[in-house]
Protein backbone atom coordinates (compact mmCIF):
# COMPACT_ATOMS: atom_id res chain seq x y z
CA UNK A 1 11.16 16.58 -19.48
CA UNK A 2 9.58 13.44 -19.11
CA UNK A 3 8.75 12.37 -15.11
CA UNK A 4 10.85 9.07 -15.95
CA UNK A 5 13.88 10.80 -16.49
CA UNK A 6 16.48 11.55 -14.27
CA UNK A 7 18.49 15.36 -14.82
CA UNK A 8 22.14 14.51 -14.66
CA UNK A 9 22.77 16.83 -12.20
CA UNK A 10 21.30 14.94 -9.71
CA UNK A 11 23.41 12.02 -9.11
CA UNK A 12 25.86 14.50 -7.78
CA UNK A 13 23.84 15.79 -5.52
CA UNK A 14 23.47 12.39 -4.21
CA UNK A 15 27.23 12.36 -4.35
CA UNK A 16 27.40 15.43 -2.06
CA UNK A 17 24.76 14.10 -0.04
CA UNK A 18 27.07 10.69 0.94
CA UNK A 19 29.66 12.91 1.29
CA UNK A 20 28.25 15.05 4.25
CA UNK A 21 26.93 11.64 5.50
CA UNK A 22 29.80 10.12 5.87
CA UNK A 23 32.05 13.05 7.17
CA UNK A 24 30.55 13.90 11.23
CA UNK A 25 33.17 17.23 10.70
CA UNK A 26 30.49 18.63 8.07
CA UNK A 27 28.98 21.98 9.45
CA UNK A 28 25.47 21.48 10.27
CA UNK A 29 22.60 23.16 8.45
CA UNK A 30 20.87 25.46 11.03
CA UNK A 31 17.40 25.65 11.12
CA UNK A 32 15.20 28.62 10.19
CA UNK A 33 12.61 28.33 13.41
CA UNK A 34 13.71 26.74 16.74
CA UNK A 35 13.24 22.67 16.55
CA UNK A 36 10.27 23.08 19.41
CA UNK A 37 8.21 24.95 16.83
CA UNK A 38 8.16 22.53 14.19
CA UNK A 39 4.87 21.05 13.63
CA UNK A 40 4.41 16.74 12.53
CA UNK A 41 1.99 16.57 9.60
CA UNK A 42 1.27 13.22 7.53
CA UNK A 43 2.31 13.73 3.68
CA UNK A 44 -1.48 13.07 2.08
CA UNK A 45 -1.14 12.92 -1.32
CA UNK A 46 -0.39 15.03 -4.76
CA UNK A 47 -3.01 17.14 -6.08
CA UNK A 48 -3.09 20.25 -8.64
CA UNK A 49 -3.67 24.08 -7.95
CA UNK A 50 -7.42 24.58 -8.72
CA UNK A 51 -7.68 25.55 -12.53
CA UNK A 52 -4.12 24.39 -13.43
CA UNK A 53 -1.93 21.59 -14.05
CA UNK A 54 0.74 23.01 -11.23
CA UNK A 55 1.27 19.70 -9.04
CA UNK A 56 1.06 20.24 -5.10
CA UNK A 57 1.95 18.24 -2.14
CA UNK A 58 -0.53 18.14 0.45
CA UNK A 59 0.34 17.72 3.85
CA UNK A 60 -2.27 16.88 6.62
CA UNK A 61 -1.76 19.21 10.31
CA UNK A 62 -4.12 17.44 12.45
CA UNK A 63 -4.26 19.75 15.21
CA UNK A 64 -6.37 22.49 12.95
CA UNK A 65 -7.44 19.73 10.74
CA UNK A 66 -5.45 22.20 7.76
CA UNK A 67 -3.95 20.87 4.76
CA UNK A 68 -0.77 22.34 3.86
CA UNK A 69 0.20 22.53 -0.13
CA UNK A 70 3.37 22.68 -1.51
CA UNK A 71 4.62 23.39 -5.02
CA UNK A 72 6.63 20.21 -6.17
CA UNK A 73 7.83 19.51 -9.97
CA UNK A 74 6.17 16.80 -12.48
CA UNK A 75 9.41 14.69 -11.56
CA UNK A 76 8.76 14.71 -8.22
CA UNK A 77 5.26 14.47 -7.90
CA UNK A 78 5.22 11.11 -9.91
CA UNK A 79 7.60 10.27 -7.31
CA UNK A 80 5.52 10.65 -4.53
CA UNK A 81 2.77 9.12 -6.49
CA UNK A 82 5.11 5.91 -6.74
CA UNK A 83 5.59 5.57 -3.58
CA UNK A 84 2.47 6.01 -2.34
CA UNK A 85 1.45 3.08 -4.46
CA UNK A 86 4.14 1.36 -3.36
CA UNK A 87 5.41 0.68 -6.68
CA UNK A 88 8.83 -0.64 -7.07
CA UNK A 89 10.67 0.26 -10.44
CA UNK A 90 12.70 -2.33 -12.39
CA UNK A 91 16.14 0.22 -11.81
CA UNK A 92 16.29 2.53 -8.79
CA UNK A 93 15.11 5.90 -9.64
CA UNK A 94 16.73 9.01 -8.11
CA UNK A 95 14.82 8.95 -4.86
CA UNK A 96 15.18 5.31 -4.33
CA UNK A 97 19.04 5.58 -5.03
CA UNK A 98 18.94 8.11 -2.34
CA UNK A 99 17.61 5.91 -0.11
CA UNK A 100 19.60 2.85 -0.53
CA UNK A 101 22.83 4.96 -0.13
CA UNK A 102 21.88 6.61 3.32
CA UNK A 103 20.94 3.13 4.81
CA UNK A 104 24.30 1.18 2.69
CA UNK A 105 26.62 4.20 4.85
CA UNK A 106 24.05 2.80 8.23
CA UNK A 107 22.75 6.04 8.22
CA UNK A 108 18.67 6.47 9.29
CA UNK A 109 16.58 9.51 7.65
CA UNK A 110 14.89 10.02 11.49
CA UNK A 111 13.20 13.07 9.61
CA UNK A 112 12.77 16.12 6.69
CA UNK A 113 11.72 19.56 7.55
CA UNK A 114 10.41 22.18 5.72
CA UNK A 115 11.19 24.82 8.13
CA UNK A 116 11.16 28.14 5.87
CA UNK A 117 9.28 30.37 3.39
CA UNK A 118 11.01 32.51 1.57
CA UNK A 119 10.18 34.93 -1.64
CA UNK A 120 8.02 32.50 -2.19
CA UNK A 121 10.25 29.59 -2.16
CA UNK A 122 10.00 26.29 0.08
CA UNK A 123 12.89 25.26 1.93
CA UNK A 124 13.84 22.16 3.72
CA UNK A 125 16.43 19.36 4.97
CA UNK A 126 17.11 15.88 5.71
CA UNK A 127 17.81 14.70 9.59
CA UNK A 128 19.97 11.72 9.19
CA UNK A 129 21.44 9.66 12.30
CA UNK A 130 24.64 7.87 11.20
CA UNK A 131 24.38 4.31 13.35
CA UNK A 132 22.30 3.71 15.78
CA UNK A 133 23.97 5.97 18.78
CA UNK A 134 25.95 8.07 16.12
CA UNK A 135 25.16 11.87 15.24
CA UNK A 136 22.28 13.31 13.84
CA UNK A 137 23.57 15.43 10.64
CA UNK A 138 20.94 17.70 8.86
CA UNK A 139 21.25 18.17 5.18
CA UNK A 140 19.97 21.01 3.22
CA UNK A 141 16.96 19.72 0.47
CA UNK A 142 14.47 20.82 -1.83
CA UNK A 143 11.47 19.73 -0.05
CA UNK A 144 10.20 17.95 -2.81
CA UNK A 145 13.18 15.56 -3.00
CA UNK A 146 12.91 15.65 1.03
CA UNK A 147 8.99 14.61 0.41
CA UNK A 148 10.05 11.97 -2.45
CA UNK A 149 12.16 10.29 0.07
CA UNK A 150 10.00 10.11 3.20
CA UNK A 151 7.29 8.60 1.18
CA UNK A 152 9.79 5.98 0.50
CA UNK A 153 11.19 5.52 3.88
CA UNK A 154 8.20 6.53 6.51
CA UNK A 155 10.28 9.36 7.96
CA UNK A 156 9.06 12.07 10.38
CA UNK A 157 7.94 15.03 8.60
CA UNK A 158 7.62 18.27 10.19
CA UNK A 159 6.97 21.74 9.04
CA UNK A 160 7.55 25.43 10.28
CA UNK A 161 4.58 27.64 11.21
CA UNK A 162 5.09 29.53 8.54
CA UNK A 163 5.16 27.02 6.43
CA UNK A 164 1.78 26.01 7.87
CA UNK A 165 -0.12 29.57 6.92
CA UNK A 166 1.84 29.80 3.65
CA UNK A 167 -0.66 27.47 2.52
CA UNK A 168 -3.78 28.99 3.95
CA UNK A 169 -6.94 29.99 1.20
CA UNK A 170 -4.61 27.88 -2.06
CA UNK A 171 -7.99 26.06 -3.44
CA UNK A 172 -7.04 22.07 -4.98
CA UNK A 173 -7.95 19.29 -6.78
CA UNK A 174 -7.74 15.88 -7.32
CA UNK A 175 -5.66 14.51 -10.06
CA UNK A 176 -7.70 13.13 -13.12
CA UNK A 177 -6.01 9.41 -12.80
CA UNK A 178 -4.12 7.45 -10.13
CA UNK A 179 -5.10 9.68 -6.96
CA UNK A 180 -3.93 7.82 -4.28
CA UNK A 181 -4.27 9.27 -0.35
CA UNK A 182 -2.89 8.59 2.69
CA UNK A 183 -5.00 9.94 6.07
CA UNK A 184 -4.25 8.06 9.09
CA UNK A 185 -1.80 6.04 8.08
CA UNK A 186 -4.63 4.19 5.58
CA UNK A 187 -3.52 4.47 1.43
CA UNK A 188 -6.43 4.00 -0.29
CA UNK A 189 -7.22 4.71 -3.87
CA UNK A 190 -10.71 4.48 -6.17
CA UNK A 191 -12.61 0.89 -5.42
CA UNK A 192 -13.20 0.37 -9.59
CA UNK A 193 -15.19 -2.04 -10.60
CA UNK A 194 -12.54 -4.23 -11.99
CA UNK A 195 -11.05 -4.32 -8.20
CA UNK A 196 -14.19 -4.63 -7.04
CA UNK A 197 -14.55 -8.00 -9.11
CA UNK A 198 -11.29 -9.51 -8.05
CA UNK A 199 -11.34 -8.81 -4.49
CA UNK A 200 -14.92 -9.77 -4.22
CA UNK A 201 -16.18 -6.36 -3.18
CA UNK A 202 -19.85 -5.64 -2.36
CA UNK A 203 -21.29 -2.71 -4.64
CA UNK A 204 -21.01 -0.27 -1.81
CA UNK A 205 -19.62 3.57 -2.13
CA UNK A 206 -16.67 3.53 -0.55
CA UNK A 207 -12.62 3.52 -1.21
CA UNK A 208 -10.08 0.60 -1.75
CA UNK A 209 -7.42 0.24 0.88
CA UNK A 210 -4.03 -0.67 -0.34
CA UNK A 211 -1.40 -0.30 2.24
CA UNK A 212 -1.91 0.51 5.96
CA UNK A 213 0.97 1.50 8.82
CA UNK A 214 0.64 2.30 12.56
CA UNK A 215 -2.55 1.90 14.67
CA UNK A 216 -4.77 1.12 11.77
CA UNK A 217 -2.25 -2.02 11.12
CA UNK A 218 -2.25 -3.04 14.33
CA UNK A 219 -5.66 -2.92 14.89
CA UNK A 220 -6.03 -5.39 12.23
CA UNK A 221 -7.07 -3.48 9.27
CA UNK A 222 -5.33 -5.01 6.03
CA UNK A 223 -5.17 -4.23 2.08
CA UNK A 224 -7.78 -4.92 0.49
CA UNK A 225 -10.19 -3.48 3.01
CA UNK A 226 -13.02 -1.42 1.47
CA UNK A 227 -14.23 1.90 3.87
CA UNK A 228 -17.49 2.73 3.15
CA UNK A 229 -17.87 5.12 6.06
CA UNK A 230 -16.28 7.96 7.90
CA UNK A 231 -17.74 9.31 10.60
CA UNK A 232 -20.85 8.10 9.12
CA UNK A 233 -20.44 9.71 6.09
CA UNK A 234 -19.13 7.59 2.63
CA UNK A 235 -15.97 8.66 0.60
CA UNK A 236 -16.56 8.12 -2.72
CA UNK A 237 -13.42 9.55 -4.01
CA UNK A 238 -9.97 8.68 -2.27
CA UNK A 239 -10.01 12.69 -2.07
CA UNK A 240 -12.80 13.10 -0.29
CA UNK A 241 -11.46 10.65 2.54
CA UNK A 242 -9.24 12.78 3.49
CA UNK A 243 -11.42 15.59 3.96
CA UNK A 244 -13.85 13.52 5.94
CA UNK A 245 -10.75 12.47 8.37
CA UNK A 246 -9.97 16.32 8.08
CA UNK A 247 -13.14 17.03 9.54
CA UNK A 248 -12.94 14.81 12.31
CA UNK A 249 -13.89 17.34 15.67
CA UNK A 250 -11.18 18.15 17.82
CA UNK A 251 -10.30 16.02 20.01
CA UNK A 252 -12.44 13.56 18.92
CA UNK A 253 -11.50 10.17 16.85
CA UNK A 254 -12.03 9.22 12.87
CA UNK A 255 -14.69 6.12 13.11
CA UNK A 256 -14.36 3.82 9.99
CA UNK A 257 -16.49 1.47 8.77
CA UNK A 258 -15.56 -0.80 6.25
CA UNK A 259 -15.63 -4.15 4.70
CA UNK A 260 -12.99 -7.21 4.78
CA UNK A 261 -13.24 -10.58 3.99
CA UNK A 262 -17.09 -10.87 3.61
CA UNK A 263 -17.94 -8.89 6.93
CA UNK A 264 -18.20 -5.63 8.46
CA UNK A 265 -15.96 -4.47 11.07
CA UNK A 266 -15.77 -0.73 13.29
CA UNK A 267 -12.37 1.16 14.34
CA UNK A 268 -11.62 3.78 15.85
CA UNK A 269 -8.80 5.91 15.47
CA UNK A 270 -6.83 9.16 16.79
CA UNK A 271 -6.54 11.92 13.90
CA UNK A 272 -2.84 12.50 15.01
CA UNK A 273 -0.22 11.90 13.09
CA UNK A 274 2.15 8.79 14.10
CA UNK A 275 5.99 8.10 13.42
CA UNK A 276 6.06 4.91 11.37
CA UNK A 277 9.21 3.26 10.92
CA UNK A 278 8.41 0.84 7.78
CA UNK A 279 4.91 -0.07 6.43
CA UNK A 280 3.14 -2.61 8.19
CA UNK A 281 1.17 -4.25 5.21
CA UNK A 282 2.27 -3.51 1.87
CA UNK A 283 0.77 -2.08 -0.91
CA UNK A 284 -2.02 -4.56 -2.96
């Protein structure tokens, strides 16, 4: 099935999902761990299984500096991949349609969870306040479509321990085309030369900034920013900036270098992972 296409089962689930939303009688799903255990991690970007075209998630825990992966579909994974580029399609695919219906019933997807492994199989759910003092009703997902939708909305995403050393020893790998990462709350994908040319880019190794949220934002850094240095070492894939933020000593913070508007600029940031409302520049 093409990634484009949308299976008709899943407007009903959407369906069901407005349903719960709008009903505060619906049972709550319980969670698999207590809600103290849960873990934050920032949703990185998709990459493949090591040897295979099997798409994976990766999530970033900064506290051990892991990467978590998770199995997603081709469907979903160009999902993600949308959103992280911030692209915006002509007619609302299934994720976006998702999204527009929670906030249409003033509901707010606070978070998604991935709280269980079992058999082998992910689980997960949505945490969605209806209004802004109403309750907070969690909704059994796939965490794929869970991940799909907090890409698109900037929701909270937390993860079991379990979870967390499911994904311990799985060897990855960057996609061949459109790799796009997120570390920090910088998206950055591969500085071309053809984006070099039209942003007016020096001919340094480095990675192309194309949307930035939280501290990074505020602290001035904008699209079109090129990093040429993390903790004085130079991405030259947008892969390998995330595993030069992953390496980042404990306790310490990320220092970036990088390029904007003609002149070279420093920043410092903390490796842990920050709930971001909405995007604070948008994508290039």
């Amino acid at each position: 099935m093409s990634p484009y296409r949308t299976p008709l089962l899943k407007p009903f689930r959407i369906l069901a999902c407005a349903l719960l939303i709008t009903s505060t009688n619906a049972p709550a799903r319980e969670l698999a761990v207590p809600d103290g255990e849960l873990v934050a991690v920032e949703l990185a970007t998709v990459a493949l299984i090591a040897g295979t075209h099997t798409p994976v998630v990766l999530l970033r825990e900064p506290t051990s500096g892991g990467v978590v992966p998770i199995f997603i579909g081709p469907p979903e994974a160009r999902a993600i991949i949308l959103a992280l580029q911030g692209a915006a399609p002509p007619r609302p695919m299934t994720h976006d349609l998702l999204r527009d219906v929670i906030d249409k019933l003033s509901g707010t997807l606070e978070s998604v969870v991935v709280d269980d492994l079992r058999d082998g199989t992910y689980h997960g759910a949505l945490e969605v306040r209806v209004g802004p003092d109403g309750p907070l009703i969690r909704i059994d997902a796939r965490p794929s479509d869970a991940l799909a939708l907090a890409a698109r909305t900037n929701a909270a995403i937390r993860v079991a321990p379990s979870v967390l050393q499911g994904g311990e020893g799985m060897e990855y790998e960057a996609l061949a085309r459109e790799q796009v990462v997120t570390a920090l709350g910088i998206t950055v994908v591969e500085a071309t030369p053809a984006l070099r040319e039209a942003l007016g880019l020096p001919d340094t190794t480095g990675v192309l900034v194309t949307a930035v949220t939280g501290l990074a934002a505020y602290a001035g850094m904008h699209p079109g920013t090129l990093i040429v240095k993390v903790n004085e070492q130079a991405p030259d894939k947008p892969l390998s900036f995330l595993e030069l933020v992953r390496a980042t000593s404990p306790g310490e913070q990320a220092r970036l270098e990088y390029w904007y508007e003609g002149k070279a600029h420093h920043l410092s940031l903390p490796t842990t992972v920050q709930h971001r409302p909405g995007r604070q520049a948008t994508s290039l």
